[in-house]
Protein backbone atom coordinates (compact mmCIF):
# COMPACT_ATOMS: atom_id res chain seq x y z
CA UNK A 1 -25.30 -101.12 -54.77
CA UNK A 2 -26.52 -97.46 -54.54
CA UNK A 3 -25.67 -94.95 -52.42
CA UNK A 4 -29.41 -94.93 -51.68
CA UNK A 5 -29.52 -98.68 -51.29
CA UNK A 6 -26.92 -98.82 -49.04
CA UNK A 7 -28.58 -96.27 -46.90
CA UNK A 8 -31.57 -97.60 -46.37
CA UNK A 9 -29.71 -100.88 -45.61
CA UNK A 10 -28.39 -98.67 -42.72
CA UNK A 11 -31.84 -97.23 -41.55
CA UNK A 12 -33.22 -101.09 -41.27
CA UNK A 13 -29.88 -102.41 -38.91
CA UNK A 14 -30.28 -98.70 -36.72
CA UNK A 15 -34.29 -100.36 -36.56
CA UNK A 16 -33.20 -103.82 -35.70
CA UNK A 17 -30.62 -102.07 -33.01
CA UNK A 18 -33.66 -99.97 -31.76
CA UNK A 19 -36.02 -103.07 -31.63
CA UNK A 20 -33.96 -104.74 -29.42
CA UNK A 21 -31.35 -106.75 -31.03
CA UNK A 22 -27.64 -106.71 -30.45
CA UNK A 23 -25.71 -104.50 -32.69
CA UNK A 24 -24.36 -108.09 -34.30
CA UNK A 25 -27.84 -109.24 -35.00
CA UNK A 26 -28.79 -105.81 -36.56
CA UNK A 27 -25.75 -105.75 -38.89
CA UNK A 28 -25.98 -109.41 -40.03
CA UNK A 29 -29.40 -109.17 -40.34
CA UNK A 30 -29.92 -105.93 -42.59
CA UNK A 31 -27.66 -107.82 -44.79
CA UNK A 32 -28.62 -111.36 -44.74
CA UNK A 33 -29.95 -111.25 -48.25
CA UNK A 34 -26.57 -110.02 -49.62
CA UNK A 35 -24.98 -113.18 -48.22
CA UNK A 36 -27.71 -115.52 -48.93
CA UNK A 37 -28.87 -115.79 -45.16
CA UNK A 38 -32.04 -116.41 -43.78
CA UNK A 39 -32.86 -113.25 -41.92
CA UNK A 40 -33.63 -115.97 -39.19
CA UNK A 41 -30.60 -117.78 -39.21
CA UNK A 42 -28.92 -114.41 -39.49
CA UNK A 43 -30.30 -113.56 -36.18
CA UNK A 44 -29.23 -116.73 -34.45
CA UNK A 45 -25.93 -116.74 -35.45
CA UNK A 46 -25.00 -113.38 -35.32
CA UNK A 47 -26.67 -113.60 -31.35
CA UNK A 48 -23.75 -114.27 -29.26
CA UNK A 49 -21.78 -111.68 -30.37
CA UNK A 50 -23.77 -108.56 -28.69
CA UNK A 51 -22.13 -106.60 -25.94
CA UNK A 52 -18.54 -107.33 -27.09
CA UNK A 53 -19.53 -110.94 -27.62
CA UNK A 54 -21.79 -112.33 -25.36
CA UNK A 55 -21.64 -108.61 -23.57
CA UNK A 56 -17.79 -109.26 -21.95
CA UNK A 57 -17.20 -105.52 -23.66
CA UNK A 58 -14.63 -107.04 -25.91
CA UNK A 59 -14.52 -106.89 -29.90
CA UNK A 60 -17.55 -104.34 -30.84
CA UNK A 61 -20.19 -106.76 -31.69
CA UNK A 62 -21.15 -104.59 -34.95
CA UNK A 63 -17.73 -105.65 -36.13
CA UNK A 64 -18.34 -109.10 -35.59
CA UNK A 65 -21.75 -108.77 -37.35
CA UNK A 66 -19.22 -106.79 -40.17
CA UNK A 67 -16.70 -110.51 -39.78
CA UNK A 68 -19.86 -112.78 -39.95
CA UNK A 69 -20.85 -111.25 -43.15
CA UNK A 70 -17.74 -111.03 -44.58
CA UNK A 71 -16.89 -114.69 -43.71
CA UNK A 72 -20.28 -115.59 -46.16
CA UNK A 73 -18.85 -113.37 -49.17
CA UNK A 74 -15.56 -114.69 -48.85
CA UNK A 75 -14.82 -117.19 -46.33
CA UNK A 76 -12.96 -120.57 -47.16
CA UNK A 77 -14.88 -123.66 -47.69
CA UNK A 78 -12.02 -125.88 -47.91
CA UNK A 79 -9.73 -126.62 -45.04
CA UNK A 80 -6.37 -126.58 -47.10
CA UNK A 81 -7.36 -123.10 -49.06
CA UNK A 82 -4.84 -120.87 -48.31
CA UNK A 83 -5.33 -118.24 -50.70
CA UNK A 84 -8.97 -117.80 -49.82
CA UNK A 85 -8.49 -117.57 -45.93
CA UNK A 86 -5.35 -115.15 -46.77
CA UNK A 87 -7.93 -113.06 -48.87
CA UNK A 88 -11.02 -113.38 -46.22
CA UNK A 89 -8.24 -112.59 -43.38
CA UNK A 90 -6.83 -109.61 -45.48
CA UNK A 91 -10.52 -108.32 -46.13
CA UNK A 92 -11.07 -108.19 -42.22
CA UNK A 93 -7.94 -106.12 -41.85
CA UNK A 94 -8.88 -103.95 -43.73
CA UNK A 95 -12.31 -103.62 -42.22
CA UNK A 96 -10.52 -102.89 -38.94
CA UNK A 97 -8.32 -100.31 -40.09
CA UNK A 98 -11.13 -98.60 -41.57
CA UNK A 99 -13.42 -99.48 -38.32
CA UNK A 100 -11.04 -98.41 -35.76
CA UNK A 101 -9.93 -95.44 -37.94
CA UNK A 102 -14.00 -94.05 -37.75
CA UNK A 103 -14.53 -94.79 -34.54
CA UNK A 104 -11.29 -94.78 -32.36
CA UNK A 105 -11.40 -98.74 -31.68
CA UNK A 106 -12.55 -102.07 -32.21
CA UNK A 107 -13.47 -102.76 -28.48
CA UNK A 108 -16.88 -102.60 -26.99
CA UNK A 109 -16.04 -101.45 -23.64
CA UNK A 110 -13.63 -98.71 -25.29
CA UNK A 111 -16.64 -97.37 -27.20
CA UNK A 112 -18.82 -97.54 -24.82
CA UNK A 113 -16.22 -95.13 -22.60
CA UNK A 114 -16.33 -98.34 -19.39
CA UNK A 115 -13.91 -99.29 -17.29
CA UNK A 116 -12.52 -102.72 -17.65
CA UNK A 117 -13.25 -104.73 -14.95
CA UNK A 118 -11.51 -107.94 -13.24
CA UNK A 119 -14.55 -110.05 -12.93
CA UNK A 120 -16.97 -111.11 -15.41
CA UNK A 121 -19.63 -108.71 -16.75
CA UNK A 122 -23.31 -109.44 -15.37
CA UNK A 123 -24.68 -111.51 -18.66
CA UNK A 124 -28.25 -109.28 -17.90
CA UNK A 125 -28.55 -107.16 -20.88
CA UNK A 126 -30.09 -103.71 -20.00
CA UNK A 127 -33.14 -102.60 -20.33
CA UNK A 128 -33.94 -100.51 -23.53
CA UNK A 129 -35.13 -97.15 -22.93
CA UNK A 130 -35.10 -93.56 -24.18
CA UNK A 131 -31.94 -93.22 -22.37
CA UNK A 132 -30.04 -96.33 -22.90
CA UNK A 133 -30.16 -95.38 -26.83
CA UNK A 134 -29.19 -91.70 -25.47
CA UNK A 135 -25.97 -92.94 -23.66
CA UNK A 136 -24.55 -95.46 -26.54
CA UNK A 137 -23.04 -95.02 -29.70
CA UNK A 138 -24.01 -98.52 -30.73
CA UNK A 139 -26.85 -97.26 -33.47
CA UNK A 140 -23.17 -95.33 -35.06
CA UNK A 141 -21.19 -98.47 -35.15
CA UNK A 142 -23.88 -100.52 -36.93
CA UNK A 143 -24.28 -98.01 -39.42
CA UNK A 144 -20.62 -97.80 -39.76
CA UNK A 145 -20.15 -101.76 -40.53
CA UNK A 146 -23.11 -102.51 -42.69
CA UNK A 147 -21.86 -99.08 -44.53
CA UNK A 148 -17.90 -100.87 -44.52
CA UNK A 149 -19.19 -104.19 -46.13
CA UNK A 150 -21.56 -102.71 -48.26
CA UNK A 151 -19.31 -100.13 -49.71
CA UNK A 152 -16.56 -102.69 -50.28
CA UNK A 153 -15.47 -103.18 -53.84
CA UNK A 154 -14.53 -106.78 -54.00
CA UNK A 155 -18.36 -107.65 -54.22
């Protein structure tokens, strides 16, 4: 895939992002087609996984969307093959080396500079304005992971 390519891959998850879909949903589904996913079915199964998964701030859900897609490309199909989940498992790893060495960590809540807190996180997701895009570096992290599979060389 071409530099080009890959970029306007990019463009179309920041859209998704800005459109109102997690940062999963807009990583998953700007590459659906490379996986063989229904943009659709992309978008449902990559849902859950917004706000640090199901927005509890934990694992950034544009590296989820990053795992989801990776899991299609080279996830086991077989219970009892090892080699292939060692290889999927050692492809994420590498992902979050690469992740966390960009953008300082893997963890929603870390990223988005908040406090943990003791009890759950309201599940309300905010509203989308001028300045909730303003105050969030999620549009960066999806470019980041579709970027990260995309550029991967295993493909």
């Amino acid at each position: 895939m071409t530099h080009e390519e890959i970029e306007k891959r990019v463009e179309r998850a920041k859209t998704l992002f800005h459109e109102g879909f997690n940062c999963s949903q807009a990583v998953v589904a700007s590459c659906a087609d490379v996986v063989g996913l229904d943009e659709q079915v992309a978008l449902r199964v990559s849902a859950s996984f917004g706000g640090g998964i199901g927005r509890m701030r934990q694992t950034c859900g544009a590296f989820c969307g990053l795992s989801i897609l990776e899991g299609m490309r080279s996830g086991s199909t077989e219970g009892q093959d090892v080699e292939k989940k060692k290889n999927n498992y050692a492809n994420i790893q590498t992902y979050a080396k690469a992740f966390k060495e960009a953008n300082g960590s893997l963890m929603c809540g870390e990223l988005l500079g908040l406090v943990p807190k003791a009890e759950p996180n309201d599940p309300t997701p905010e509203k989308r304005t001028d300045s909730y895009y303003k105050k969030r570096p999620c549009d960066e992290m999806v470019a980041c992971a579709v970027r990260l599979f995309l550029e991967n060389k295993t493909m």
